[in-house]
Protein backbone atom coordinates (compact mmCIF):
# COMPACT_ATOMS: atom_id res chain seq x y z
CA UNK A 1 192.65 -65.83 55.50
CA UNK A 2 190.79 -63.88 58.31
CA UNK A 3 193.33 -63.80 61.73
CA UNK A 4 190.35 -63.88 64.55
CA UNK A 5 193.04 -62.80 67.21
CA UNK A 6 193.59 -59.70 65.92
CA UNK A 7 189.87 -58.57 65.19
CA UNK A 8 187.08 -57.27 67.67
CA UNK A 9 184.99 -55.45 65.19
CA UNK A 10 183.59 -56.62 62.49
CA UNK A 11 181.54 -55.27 59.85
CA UNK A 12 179.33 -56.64 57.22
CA UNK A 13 177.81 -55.30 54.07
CA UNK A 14 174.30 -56.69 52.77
CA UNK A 15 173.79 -56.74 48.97
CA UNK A 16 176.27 -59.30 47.42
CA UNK A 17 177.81 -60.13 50.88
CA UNK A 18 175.14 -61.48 53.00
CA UNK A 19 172.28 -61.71 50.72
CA UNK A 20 172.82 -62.89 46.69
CA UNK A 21 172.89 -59.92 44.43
CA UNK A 22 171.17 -61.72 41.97
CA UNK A 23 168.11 -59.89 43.71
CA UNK A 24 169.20 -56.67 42.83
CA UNK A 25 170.85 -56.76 39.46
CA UNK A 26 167.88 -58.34 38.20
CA UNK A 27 165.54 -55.69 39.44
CA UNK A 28 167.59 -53.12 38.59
CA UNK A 29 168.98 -54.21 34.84
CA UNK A 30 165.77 -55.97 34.09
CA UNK A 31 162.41 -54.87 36.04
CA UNK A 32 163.03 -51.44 36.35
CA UNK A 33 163.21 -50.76 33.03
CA UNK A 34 160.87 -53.20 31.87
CA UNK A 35 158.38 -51.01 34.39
CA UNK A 36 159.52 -47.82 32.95
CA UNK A 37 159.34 -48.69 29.66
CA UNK A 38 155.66 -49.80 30.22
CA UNK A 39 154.97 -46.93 31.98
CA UNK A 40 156.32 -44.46 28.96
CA UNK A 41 154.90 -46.45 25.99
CA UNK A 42 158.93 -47.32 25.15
CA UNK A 43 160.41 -50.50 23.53
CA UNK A 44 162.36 -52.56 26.33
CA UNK A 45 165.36 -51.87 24.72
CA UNK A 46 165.21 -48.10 24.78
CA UNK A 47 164.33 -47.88 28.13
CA UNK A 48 167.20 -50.25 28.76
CA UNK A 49 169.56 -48.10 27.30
CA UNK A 50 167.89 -44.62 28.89
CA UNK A 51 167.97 -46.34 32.41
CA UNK A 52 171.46 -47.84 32.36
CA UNK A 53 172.71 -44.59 31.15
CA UNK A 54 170.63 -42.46 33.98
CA UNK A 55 171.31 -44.46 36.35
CA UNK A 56 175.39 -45.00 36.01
CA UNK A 57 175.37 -41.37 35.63
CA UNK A 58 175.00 -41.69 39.74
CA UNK A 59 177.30 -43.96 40.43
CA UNK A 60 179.23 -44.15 44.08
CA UNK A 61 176.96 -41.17 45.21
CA UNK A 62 173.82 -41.42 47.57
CA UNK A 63 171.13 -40.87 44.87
CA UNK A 64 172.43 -44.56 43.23
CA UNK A 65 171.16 -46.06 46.32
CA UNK A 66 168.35 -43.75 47.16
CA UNK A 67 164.41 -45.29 46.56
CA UNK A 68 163.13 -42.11 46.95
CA UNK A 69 165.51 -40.53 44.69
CA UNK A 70 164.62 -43.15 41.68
CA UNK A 71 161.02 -42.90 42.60
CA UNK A 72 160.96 -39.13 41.79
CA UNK A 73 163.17 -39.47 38.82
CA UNK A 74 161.59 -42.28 37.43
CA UNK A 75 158.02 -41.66 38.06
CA UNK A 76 157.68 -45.31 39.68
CA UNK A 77 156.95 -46.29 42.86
CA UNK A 78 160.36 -48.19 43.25
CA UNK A 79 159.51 -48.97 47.05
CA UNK A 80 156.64 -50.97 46.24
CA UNK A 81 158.27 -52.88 43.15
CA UNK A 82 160.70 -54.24 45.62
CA UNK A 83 158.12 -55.24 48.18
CA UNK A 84 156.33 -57.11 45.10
CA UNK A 85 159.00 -58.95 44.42
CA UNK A 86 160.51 -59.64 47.80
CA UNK A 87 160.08 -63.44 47.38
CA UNK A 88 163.44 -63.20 45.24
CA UNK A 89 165.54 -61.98 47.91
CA UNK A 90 167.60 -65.22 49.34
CA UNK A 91 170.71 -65.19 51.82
CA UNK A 92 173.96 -66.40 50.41
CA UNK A 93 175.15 -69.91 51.56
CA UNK A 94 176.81 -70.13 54.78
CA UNK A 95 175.82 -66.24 55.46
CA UNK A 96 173.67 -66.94 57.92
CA UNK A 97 175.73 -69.59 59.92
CA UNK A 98 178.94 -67.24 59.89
CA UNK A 99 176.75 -64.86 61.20
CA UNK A 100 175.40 -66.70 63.57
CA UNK A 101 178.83 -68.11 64.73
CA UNK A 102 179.88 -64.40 64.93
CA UNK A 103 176.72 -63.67 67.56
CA UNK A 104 178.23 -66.37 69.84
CA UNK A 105 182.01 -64.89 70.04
CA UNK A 106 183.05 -61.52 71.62
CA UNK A 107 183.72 -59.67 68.35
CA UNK A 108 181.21 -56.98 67.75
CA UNK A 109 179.03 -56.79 64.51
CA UNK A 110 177.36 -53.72 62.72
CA UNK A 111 175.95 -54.04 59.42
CA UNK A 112 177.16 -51.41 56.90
CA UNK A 113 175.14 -50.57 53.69
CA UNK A 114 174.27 -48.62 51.57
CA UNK A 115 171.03 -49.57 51.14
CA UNK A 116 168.07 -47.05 51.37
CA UNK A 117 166.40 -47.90 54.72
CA UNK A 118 162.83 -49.37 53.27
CA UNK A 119 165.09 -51.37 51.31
CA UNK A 120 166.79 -52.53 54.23
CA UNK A 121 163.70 -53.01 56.46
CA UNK A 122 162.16 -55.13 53.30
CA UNK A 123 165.33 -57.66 52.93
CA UNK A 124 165.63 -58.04 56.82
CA UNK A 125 161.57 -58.78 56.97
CA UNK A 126 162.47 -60.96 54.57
CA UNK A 127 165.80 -63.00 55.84
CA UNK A 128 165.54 -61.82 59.92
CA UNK A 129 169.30 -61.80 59.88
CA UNK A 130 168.98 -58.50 61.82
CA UNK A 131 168.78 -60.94 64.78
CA UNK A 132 172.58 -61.27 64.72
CA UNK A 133 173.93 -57.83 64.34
CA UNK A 134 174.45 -55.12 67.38
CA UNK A 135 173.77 -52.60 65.11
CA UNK A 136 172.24 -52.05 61.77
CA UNK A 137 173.73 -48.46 59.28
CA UNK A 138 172.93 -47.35 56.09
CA UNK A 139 174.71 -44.77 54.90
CA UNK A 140 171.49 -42.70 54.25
CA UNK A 141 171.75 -42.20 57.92
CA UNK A 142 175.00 -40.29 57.54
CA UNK A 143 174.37 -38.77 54.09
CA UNK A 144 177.23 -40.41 52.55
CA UNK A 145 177.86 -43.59 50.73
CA UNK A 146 180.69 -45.92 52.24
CA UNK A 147 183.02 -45.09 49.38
CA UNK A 148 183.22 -41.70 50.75
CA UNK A 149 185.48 -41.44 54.06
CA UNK A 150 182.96 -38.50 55.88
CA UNK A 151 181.01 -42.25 56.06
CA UNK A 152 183.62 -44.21 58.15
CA UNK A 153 183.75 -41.10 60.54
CA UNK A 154 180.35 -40.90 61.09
CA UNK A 155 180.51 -44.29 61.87
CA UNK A 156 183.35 -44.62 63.92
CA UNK A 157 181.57 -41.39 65.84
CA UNK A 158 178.77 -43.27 66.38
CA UNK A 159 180.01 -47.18 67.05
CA UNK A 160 183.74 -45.94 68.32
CA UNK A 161 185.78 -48.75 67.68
CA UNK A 162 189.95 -49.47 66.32
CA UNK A 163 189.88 -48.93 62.90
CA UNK A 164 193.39 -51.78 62.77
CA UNK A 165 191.26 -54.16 64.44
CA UNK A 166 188.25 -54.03 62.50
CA UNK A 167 187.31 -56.12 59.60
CA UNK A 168 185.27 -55.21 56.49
CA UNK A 169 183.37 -57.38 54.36
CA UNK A 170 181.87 -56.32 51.41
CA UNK A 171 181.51 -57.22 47.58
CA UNK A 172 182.51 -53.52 46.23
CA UNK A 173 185.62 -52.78 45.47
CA UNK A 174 185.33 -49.39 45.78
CA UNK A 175 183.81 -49.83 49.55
CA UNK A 176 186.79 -51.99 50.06
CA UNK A 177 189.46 -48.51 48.85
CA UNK A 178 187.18 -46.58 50.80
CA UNK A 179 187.50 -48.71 53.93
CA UNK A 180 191.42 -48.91 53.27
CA UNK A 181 192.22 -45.74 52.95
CA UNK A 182 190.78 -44.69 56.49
CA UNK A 183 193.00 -47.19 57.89
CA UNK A 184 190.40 -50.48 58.64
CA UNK A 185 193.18 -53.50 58.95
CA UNK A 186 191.21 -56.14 57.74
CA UNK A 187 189.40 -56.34 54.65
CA UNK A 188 187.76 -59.19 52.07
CA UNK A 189 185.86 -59.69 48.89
CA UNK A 190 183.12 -61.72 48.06
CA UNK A 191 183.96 -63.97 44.89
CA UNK A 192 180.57 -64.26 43.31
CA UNK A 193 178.64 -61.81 44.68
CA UNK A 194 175.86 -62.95 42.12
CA UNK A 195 174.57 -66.87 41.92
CA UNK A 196 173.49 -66.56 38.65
CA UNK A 197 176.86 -64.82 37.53
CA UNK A 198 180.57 -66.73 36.72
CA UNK A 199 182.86 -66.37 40.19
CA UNK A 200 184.54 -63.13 39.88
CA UNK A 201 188.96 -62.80 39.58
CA UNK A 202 188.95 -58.89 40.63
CA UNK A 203 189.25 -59.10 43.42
CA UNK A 204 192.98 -58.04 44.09
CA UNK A 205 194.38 -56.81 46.63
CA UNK A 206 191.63 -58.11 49.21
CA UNK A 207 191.61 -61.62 50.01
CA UNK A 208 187.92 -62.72 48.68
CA UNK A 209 185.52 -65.10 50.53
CA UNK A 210 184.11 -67.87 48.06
CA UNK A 211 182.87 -70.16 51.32
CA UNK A 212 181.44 -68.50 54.72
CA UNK A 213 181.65 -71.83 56.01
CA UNK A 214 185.59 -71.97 55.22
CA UNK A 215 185.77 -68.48 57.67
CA UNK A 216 184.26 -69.33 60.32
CA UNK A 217 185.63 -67.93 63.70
C-alpha cells in the first residue's frame, strides 16, 4: 500500500499512530474528569458531561491540545496528572520496528504532533522512540494545529522538503484533509488507533495501516 520508490520524506504522528491512544482517551474521558469532579465536590457524571462539553467546544484548534491551556481552565495541574500516570503510555505493535527500519533507509523522518511539548517530552522519556526521528514538531511550535494549512508551511519552511514525495501517517482524519489539501502525495490511516477500542472502517479515502510490520520499507 505504501510505494517506497516514490517517497523520501516521511512523517509520523504520535498519539494513535506510534503510541496506543488508549493512553489518552482514558485520561482524557475518564481521569480528567474524575480529578475535576473531585476537585469541585461534583458527581462523576456531571463533571463528565461539563468536561466533554468544554472540552469539544475546542476541537481542531490549539487550546484542545494545549496542557497549559486545560490547566488554567480547569484549575488542575494537567502536566503532572500525565507524569503520574505515565506508566500507561505503551508503543503500538510493530511501531517501533517500522521506525527503526525507517532510521536505516535514506528516507527522512520528522515527527508531527500536536501534542503540547511536556506532553511530548513525557511520552518520549517514556518510549525513547525520539532516537529514530531527524526531527521532532509539535504544532505548538508553529501556533497552529496540523489541520490548519499555516501548519504544513511552517513546516515545510522549516524541514523544506517535496510535498508529492512525502508521506503522512496519522490516525486523524482531519490531519489526513489537512495534509491533502496542501498537496502531500502519500497519506495513511491507522485502523485501531485505540487497543482497547473495535478496529475502526472510516477510514476512506486513505489507505489505513492495521500491521507496521506488513509496511515495512
Amino acid at each position: 500500500m505504501i510505494d517506497w520508490t516514490d517517497i523520501d520524506t516521511v512523517l509520523l504522528d504520535m498519539d494513535g499512530t506510534l503510541l496506543d491512544l488508549a493512553f489518552d482517551n482514558w485520561f482524557w474521558q475518564r481521569h480528567v474528569p474524575e480529578q475535576y469532579a473531585l476537585s469541585r465536590g461534583l458527581d462523576y457524571p456531571e463533571a463528565e458531561r461539563i468536561l466533554h462539553d468544554w472540552i469539544a467546544s475546542h476541537l481542531g484548534t490549539l487550546n484542545w491540545y494545549c496542557l497549559d491551556f486545560w490547566t488554567r481552565e480547569l484549575n488542575l495541574n494537567i502536566a503532572e496528572l500525565k507524569r503520574a500516570a505515565a506508566h500507561r503510555i505503551s508503543v503500538r505493535p510493530g511501531a517501533e520496528a517500522f521506525l527503526a527500519a525507517l532510521a536505516e533507509g535514506p528516507c527522512r523522518v520528522i515527527m508531527v504532533t500536536n501534542a503540547h511539548r511536556e506532553a511530548l517530552d513525557l511520552k518520549l522519556a517514556r518510549t525513547g522512540i525520539d532516537r529514530y526521528f531527524d526531527a521532532l514538531v509539535s504544532s505548538h511550535d508553529y501556533g497552529h494545529p496540523k489541520e490548519a494549512q499555516d501548519f504544513w508551511r511552517r513546516l515545510r519552511d522549516e524541514h523544506p522538503f517535496t510535498p508529492e514525495r512525502a508521506l503522512l501517517v496519522d490516525d486523524s482524519l482531519p490531519v489526513l484533509h489537512s495534509g491533502r489539501l496542501y498537496g502531500l502525495g502519500h497519506l495513511a490511516s491507522i485502523r485501531q488507533p485505540d487497543s482497547s477500542l473495535p478496529a475502526r472502517a472510516d477510514t476512506d479515502p486513505f489507505p489505513a495501516i492495521d500491521d507496521f510490520l506488513r509496511v515495512l520499507p
